[in-house]
Protein backbone atom coordinates (compact mmCIF):
# COMPACT_ATOMS: atom_id res chain seq x y z
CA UNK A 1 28.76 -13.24 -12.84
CA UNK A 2 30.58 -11.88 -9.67
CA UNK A 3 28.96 -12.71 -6.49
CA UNK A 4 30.24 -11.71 -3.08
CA UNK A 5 29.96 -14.92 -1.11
CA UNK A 6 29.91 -13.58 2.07
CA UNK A 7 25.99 -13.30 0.73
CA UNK A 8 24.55 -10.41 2.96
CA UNK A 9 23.82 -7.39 -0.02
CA UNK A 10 24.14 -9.54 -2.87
CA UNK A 11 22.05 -12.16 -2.20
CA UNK A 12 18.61 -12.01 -0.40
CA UNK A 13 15.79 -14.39 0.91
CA UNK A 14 13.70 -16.36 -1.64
CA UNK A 15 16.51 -15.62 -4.72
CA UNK A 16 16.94 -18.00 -7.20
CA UNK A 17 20.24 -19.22 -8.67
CA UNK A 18 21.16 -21.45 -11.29
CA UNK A 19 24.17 -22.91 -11.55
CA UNK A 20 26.90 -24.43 -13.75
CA UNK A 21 26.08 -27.53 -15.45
CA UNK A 22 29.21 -29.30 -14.08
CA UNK A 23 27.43 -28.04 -10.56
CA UNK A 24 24.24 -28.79 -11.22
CA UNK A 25 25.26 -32.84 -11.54
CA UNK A 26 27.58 -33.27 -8.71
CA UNK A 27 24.48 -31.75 -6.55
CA UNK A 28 22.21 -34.32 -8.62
CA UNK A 29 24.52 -37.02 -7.72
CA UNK A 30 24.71 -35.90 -4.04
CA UNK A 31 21.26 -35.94 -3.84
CA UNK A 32 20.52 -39.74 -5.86
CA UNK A 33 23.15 -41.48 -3.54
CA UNK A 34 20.95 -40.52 -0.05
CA UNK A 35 18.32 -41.97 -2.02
CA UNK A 36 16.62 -45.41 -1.22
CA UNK A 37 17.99 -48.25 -3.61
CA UNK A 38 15.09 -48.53 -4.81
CA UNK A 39 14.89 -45.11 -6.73
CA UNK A 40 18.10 -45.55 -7.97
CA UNK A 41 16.67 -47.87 -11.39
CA UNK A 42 14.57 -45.23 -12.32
CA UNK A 43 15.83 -41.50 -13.17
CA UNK A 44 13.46 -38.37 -13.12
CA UNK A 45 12.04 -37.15 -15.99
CA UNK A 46 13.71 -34.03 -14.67
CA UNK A 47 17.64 -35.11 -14.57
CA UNK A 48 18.20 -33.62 -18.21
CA UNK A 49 16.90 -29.86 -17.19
CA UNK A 50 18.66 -30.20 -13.39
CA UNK A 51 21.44 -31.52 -14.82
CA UNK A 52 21.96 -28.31 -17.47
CA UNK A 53 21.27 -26.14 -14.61
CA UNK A 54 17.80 -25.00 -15.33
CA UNK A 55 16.10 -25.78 -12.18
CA UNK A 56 17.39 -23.21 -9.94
CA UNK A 57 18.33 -23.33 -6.08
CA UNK A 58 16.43 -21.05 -3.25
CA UNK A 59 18.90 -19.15 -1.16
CA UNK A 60 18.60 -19.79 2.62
CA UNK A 61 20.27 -19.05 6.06
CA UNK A 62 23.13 -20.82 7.04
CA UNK A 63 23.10 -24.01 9.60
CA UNK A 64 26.04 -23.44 12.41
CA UNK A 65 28.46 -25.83 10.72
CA UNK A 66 28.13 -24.91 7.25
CA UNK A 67 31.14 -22.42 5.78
CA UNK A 68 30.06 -18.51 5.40
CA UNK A 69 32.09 -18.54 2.83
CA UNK A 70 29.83 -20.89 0.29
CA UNK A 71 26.35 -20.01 -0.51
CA UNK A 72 23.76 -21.72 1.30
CA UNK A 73 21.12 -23.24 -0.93
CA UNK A 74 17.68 -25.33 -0.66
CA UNK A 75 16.59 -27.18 -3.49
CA UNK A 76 13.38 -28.69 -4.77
CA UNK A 77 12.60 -31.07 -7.04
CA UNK A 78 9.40 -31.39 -8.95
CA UNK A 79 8.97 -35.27 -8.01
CA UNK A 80 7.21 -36.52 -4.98
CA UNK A 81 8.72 -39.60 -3.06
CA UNK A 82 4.93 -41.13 -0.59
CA UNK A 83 3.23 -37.61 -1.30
CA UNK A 84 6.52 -35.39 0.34
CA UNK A 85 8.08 -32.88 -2.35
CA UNK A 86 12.10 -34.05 -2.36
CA UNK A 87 14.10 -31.05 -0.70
CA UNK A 88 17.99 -30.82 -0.79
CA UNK A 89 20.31 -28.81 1.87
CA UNK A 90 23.98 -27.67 0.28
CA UNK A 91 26.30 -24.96 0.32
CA UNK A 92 28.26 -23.90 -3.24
CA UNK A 93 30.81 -21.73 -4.16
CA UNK A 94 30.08 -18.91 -5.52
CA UNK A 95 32.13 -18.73 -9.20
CA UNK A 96 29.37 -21.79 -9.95
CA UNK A 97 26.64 -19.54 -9.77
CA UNK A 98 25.40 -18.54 -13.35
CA UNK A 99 22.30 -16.67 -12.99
CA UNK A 100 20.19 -14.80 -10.01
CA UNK A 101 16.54 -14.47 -10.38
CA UNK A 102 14.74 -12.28 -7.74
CA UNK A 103 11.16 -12.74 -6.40
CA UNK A 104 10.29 -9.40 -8.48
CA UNK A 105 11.96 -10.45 -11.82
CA UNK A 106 10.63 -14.28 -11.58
CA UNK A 107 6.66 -12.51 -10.69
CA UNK A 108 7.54 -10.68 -14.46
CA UNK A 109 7.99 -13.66 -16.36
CA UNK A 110 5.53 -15.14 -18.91
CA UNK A 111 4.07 -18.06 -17.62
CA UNK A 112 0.76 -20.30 -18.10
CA UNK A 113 -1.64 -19.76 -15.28
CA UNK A 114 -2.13 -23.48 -14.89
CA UNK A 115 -3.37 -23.70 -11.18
CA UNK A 116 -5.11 -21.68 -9.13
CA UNK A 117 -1.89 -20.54 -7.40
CA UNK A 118 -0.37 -19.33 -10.83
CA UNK A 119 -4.22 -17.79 -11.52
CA UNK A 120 -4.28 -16.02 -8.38
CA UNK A 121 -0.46 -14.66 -9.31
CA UNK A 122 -2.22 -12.71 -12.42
CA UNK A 123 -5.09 -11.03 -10.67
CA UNK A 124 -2.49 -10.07 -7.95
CA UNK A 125 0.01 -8.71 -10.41
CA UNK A 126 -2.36 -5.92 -12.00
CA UNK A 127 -4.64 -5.46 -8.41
CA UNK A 128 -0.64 -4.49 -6.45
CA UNK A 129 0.34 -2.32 -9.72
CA UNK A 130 -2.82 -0.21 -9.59
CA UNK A 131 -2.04 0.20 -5.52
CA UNK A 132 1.72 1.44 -6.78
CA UNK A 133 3.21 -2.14 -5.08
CA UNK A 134 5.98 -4.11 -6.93
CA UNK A 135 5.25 -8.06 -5.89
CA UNK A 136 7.41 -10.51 -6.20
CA UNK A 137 6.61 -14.17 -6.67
CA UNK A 138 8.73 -17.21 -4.25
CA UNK A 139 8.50 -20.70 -2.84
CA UNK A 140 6.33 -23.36 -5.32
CA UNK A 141 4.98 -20.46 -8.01
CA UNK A 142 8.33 -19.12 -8.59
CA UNK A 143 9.89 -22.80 -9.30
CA UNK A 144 7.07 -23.35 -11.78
CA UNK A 145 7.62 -20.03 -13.54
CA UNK A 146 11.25 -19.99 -13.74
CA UNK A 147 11.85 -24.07 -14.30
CA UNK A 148 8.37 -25.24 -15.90
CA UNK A 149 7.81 -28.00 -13.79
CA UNK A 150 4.72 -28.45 -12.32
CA UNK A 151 5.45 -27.49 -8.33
CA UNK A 152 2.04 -26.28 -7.78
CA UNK A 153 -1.03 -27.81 -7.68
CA UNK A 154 -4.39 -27.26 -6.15
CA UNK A 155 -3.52 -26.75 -2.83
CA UNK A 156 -0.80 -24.63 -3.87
CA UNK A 157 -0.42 -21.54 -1.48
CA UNK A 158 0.91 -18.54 -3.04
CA UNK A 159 3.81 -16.86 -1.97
CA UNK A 160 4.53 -12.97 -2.60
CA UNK A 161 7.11 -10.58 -1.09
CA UNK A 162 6.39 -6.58 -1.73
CA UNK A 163 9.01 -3.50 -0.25
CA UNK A 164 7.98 -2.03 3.04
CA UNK A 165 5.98 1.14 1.58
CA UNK A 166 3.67 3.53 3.61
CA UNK A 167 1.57 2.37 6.76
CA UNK A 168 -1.60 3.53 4.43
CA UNK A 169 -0.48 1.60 1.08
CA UNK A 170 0.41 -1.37 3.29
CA UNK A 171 -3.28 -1.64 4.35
CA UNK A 172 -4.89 -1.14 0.68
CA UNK A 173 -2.58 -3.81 0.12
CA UNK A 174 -3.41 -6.28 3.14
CA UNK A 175 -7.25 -5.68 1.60
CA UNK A 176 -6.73 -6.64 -1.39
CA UNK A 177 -4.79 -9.57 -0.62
CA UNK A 178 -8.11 -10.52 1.38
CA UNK A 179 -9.96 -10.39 -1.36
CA UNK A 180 -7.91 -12.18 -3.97
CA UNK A 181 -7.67 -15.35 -1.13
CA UNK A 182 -11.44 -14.90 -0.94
CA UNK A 183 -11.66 -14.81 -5.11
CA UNK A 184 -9.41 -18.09 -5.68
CA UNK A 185 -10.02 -19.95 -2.45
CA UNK A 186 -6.41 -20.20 -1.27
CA UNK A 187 -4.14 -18.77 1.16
CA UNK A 188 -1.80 -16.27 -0.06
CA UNK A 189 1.15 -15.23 2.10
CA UNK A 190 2.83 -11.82 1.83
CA UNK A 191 6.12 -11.03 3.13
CA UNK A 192 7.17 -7.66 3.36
CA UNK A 193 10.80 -6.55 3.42
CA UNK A 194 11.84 -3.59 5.05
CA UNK A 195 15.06 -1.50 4.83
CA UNK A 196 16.75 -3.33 7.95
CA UNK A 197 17.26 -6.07 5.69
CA UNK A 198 14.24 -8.12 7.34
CA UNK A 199 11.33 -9.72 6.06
CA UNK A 200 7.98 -9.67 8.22
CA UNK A 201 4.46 -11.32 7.27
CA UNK A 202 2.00 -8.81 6.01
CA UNK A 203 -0.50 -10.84 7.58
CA UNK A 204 0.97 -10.61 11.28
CA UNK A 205 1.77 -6.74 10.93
CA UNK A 206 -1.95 -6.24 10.42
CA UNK A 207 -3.07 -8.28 12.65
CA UNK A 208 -0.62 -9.54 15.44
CA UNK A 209 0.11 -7.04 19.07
CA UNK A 210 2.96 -5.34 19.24
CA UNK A 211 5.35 -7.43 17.75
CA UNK A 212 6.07 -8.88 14.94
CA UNK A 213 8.30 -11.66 13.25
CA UNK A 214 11.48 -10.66 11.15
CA UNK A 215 13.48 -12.79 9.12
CA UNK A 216 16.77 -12.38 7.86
CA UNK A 217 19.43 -14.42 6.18
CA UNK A 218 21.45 -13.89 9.37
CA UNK A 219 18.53 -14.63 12.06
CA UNK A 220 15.74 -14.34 13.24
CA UNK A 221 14.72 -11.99 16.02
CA UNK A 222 11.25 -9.72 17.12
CA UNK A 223 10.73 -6.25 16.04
CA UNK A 224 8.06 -3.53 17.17
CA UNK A 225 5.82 -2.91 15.17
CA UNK A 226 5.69 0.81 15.46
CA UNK A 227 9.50 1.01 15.08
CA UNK A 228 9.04 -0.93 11.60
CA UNK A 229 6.40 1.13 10.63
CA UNK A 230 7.87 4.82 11.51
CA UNK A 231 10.87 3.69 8.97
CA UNK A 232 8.14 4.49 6.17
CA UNK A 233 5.77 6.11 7.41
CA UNK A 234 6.95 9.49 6.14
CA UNK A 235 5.33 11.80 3.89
C-alpha cells in the first residue's frame, strides 16, 4: 500500500490503519514496558489479534516534537486499567501501514448491534441515506466494528462524521440526529467535514454564534460560520 507520509491528502481525521504484524508487536511491547509491574504477569486476552495487526490505530495530529515524516497514531485497547480505557501515543513509518479504513467504509461493515451505541448506528445509517447523507462511523463504534472487541458499552456515545452538503440538508440532518439521541437515550456527536480540509461539530454549527470550531490534522483554528456555509450553499 503506498502512503504519502507527509499525511495531509492521504490520510484524514478518525482513519483507521492496521499495521504489519512485526509493527503491531514492537508497539505492543512499547506499550507493556510503561506498564505497572504488576500487569506485566498477566497478558490481554487481546495480545494475539494486536499482535497480528487486527486492532487498528486512529490517525491524529502531530505533538511539536514528533517527526512529520512518520504517521502519527492513537491507539486503544479494549481493556480497562481502575475504570480508564488504555490509550497509546506513537508515530510509524509509513511502508508498515497495511490497511486504511475510513469513517464511511468502517459505518458499511456488518456488525452486531450489541449496545445501544452500535443500535443507534443502524437507525442512523438508513434515517442519513433517505436524507441523501453518507455517515461515517469513528472513535469507540468504529473500534468495535472493525476489531470486534467490545469498546462500547452503555454509556457509549456515538460518533459520526458526514461531508459538508447544503445549508438545508444539513438541518434535516441536525433533526434527525435529535431524534435518534432522543430514540436511544445517548448523545450522538456529528462532525462535519468541509472542503477546507476541516472538521466542525454539527451540533455547534446549528446552534453556536458566529463561529464555529474547525479541526484539522494540522490545527486547530475558528471559522465563520457563514463563510463555511456559502462553500455549499449553492444550488
Amino acid at each position: 500500500m503506498k502512503i504519502n507520509p507527509e499525511g495531509d491528502a492521504m490520510f484524514h481525521r478518525h482513519d483507521l490503519l492496521q499495521f504489519s504484524p512485526q509493527a503491531a508487536q514492537q508497539i505492543f511491547l512499547l506499550w507493556q514496558a510503561a506498564q505497572p509491574h504488576d500487569w506485566l504477569s498477566s497478558l490481554p486476552d487481546w495480545q494475539r489479534s494486536f499482535n497480528a495487526g487486527d486492532i487498528p490505530g486512529i490517525v491524529r495530529r502531530h505533538l511539536p516534537a514528533e517527526a512529520k515524516t512518520e504517521i502519527a497514531l492513537g491507539f486503544s485497547f479494549p481493556m480497562r486499567i481502575d475504570g480508564q480505557r488504555q490509550r497509546f501515543a506513537i508515530t510509524l513509518p509509513a511502508q508498515e501501514v497495511v490497511r486504511r479504513i475510513t469513517p464511511f467504509e468502517a459505518a458499511a461493515m456488518a456488525f452486531l448491534a450489541s449496545s445501544p451505541a452500535l443500535g443507534a448506528l443502524v437507525d442512523l445509517r438508513e434515517r442519513f441515506l433517505q436524507l441523501g447523507c453518507l455517515p461515517g462511523v469513528w472513535g469507540s463504534a468504529a473500534l468495535q466494528i472493525v476489531s470486534g472487541f467490545s469498546y462500547t458499552d452503555n454509556a457509549s456515545d456515538l460518533d459520526i462524521v458526514i461531508e459538508a452538503c447544503h445549508p438545508e440538508q444539513l438541518q434535516a440532518v441536525y433533526q434527525s440526529m435529535l431524534q435518534l439521541e432522543r430514540q436511544h437515550r445517548l448523545r450522538i456527536d456529528t462532525e462535519v467535514l468541509w472542503p477546507t480540509g476541516y472538521g466542525s461539530s454539527l451540533k455547534e454549527l446549528m446552534t453556536s454564534g458566529n463561529q464555529v470550531l474547525g479541526k484539522s490534522l494540522n490545527d486547530v483554528r475558528l471559522f465563520d460560520k457563514t463563510a463555511l456555509l456559502s462553500l455549499v450553499n449553492k444550488e
